[in-house]
N, C-alpha and C. Protein backbone atom coordinates (compact mmCIF):
# COMPACT_ATOMS: atom_id res chain seq x y z
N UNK A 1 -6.49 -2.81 -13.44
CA UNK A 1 -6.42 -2.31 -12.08
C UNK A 1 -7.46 -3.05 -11.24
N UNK A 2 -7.11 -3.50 -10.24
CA UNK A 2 -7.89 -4.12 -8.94
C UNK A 2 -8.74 -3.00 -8.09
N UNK A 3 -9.70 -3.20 -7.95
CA UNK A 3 -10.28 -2.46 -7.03
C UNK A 3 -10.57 -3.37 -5.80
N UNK A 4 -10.28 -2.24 -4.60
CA UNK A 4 -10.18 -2.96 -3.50
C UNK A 4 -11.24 -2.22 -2.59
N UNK A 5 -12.26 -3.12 -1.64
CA UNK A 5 -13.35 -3.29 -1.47
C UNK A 5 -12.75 -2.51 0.14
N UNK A 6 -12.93 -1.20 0.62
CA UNK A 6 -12.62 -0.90 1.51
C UNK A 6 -13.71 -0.22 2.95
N UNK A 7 -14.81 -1.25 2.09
CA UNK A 7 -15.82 -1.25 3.56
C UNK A 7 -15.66 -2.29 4.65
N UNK A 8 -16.18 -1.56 5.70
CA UNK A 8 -16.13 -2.70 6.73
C UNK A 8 -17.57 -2.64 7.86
N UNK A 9 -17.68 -3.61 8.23
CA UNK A 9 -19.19 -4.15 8.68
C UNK A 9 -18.70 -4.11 10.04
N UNK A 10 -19.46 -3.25 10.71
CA UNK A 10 -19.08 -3.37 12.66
C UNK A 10 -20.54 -3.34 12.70
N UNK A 11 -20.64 -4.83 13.46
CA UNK A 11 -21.90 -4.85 14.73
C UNK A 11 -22.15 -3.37 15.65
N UNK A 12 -23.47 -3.83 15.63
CA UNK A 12 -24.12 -2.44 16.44
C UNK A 12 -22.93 -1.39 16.27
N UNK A 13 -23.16 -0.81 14.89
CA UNK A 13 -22.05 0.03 14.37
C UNK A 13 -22.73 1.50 15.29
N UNK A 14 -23.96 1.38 15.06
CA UNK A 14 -24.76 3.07 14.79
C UNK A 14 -24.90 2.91 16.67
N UNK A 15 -24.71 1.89 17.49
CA UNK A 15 -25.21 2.09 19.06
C UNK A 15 -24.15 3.34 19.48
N UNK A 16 -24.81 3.52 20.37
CA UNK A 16 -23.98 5.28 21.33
C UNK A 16 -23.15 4.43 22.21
N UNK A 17 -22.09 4.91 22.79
CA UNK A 17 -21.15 5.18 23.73
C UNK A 17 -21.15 6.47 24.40
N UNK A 18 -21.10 6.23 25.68
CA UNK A 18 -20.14 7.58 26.40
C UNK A 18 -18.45 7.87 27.17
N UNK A 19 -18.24 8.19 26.75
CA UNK A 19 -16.76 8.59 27.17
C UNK A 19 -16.52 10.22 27.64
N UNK A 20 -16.05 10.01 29.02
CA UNK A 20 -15.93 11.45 29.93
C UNK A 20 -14.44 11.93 29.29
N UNK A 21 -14.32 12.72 28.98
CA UNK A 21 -13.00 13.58 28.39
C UNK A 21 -13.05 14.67 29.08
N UNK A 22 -11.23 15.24 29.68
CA UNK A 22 -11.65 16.40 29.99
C UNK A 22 -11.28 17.33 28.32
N UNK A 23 -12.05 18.66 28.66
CA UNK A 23 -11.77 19.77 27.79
C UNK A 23 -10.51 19.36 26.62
N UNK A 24 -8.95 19.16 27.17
CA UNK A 24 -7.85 19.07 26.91
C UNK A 24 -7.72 17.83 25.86
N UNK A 25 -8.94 16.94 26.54
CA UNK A 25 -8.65 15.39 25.38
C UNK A 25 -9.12 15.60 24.35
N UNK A 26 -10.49 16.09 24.72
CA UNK A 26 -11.49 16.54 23.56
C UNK A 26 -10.69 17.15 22.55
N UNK A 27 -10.09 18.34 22.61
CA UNK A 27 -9.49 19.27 21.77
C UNK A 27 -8.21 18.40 20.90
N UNK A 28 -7.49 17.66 21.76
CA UNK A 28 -6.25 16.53 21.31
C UNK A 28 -7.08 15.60 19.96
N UNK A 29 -8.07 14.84 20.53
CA UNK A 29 -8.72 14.47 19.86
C UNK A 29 -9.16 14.96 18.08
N UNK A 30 -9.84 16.57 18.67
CA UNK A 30 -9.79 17.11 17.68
C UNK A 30 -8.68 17.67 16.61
N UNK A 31 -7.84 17.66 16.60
CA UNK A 31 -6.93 17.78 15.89
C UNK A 31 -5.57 18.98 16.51
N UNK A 32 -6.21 19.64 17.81
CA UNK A 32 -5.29 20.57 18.51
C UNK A 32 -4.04 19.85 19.18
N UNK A 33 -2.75 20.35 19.31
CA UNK A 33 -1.75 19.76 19.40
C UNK A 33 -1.25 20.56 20.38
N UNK A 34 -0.86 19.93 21.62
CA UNK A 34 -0.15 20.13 22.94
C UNK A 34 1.20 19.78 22.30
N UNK A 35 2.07 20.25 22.10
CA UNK A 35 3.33 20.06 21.76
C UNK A 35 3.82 19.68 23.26
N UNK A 36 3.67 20.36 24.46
CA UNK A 36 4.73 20.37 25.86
C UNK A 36 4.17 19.03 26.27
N UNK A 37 3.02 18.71 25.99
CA UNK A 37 2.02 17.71 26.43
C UNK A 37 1.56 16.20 25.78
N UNK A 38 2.08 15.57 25.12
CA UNK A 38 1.60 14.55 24.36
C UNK A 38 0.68 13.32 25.04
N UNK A 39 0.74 13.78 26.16
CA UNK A 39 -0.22 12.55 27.03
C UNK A 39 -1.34 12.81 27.39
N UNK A 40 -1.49 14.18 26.70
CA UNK A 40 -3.29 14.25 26.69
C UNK A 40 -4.04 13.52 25.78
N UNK A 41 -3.83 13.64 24.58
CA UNK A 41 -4.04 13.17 23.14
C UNK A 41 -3.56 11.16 23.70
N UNK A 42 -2.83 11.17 24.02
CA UNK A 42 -2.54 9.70 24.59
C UNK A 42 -3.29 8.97 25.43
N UNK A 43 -3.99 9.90 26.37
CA UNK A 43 -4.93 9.49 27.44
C UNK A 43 -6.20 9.43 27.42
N UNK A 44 -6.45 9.95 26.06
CA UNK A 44 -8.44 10.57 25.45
C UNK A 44 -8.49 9.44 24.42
N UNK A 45 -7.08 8.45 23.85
CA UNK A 45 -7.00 7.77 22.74
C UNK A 45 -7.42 6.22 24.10
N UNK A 46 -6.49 6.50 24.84
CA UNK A 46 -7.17 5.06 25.51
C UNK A 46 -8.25 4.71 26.04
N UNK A 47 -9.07 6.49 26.81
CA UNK A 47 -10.06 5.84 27.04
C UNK A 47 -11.07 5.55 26.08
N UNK A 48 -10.63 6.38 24.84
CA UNK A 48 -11.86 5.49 23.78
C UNK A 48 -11.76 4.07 23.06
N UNK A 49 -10.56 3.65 23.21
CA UNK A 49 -10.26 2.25 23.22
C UNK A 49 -10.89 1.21 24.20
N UNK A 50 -10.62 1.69 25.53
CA UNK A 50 -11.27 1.31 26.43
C UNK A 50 -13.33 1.39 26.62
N UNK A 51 -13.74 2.19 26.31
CA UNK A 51 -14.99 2.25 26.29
C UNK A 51 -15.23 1.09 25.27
N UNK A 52 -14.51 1.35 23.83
CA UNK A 52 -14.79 0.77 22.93
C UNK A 52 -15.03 -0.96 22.50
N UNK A 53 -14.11 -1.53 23.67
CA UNK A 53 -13.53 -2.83 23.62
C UNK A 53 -14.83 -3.36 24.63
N UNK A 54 -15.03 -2.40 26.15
CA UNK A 54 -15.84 -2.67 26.86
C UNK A 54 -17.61 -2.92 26.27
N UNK A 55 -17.63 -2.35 25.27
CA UNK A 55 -18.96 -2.40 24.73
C UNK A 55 -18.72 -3.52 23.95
N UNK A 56 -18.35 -3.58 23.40
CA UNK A 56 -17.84 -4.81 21.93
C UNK A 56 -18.01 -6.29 22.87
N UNK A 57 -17.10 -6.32 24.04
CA UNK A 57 -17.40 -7.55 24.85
C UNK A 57 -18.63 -7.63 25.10
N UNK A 58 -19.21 -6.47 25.89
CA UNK A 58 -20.41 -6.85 26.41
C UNK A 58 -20.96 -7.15 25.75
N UNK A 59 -20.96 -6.79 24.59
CA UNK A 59 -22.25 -7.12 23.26
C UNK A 59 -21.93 -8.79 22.77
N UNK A 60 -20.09 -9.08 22.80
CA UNK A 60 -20.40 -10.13 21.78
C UNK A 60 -19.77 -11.72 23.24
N UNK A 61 -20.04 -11.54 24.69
CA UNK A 61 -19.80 -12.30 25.60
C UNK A 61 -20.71 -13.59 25.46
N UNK A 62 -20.01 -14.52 25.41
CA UNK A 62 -21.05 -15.61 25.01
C UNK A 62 -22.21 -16.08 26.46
N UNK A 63 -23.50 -16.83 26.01
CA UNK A 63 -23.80 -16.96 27.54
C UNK A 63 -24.07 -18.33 27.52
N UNK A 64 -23.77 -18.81 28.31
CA UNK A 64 -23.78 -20.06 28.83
C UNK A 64 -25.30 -20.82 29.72
């Protein structure tokens, strides 16, 4: 049997982010389910994508 090595190394892993959520994302997030609603959980997923990508650039933007 192969064992497969399922760590992964992220730069400035441990730095903070902030991301404004309302109440509704937060909870989506957490595992609560808007059944009538699926674009809460859809909309709390992008902006942490978005924060996420925005930090990652800033950190890894080359400078000239």
């Amino acid at each position: 049997m192969i064992a497969l090595n399922t760590s992964v190394r992220i730069p400035q892993g441990d730095d903070t982010v902030k991301v404004e959520l309302t109440v509704k994302e937060a909870m989506a997030l957490a595992g609560i389910k808007f059944h009538n609603n699926h674009t809460i959980e859809v909309s709390a997923k992008k902006k942490l994508n978005h924060v996420i990508e925005d930090h990652y650039i800033e950190e890894h933007r080359p400078v000239n």
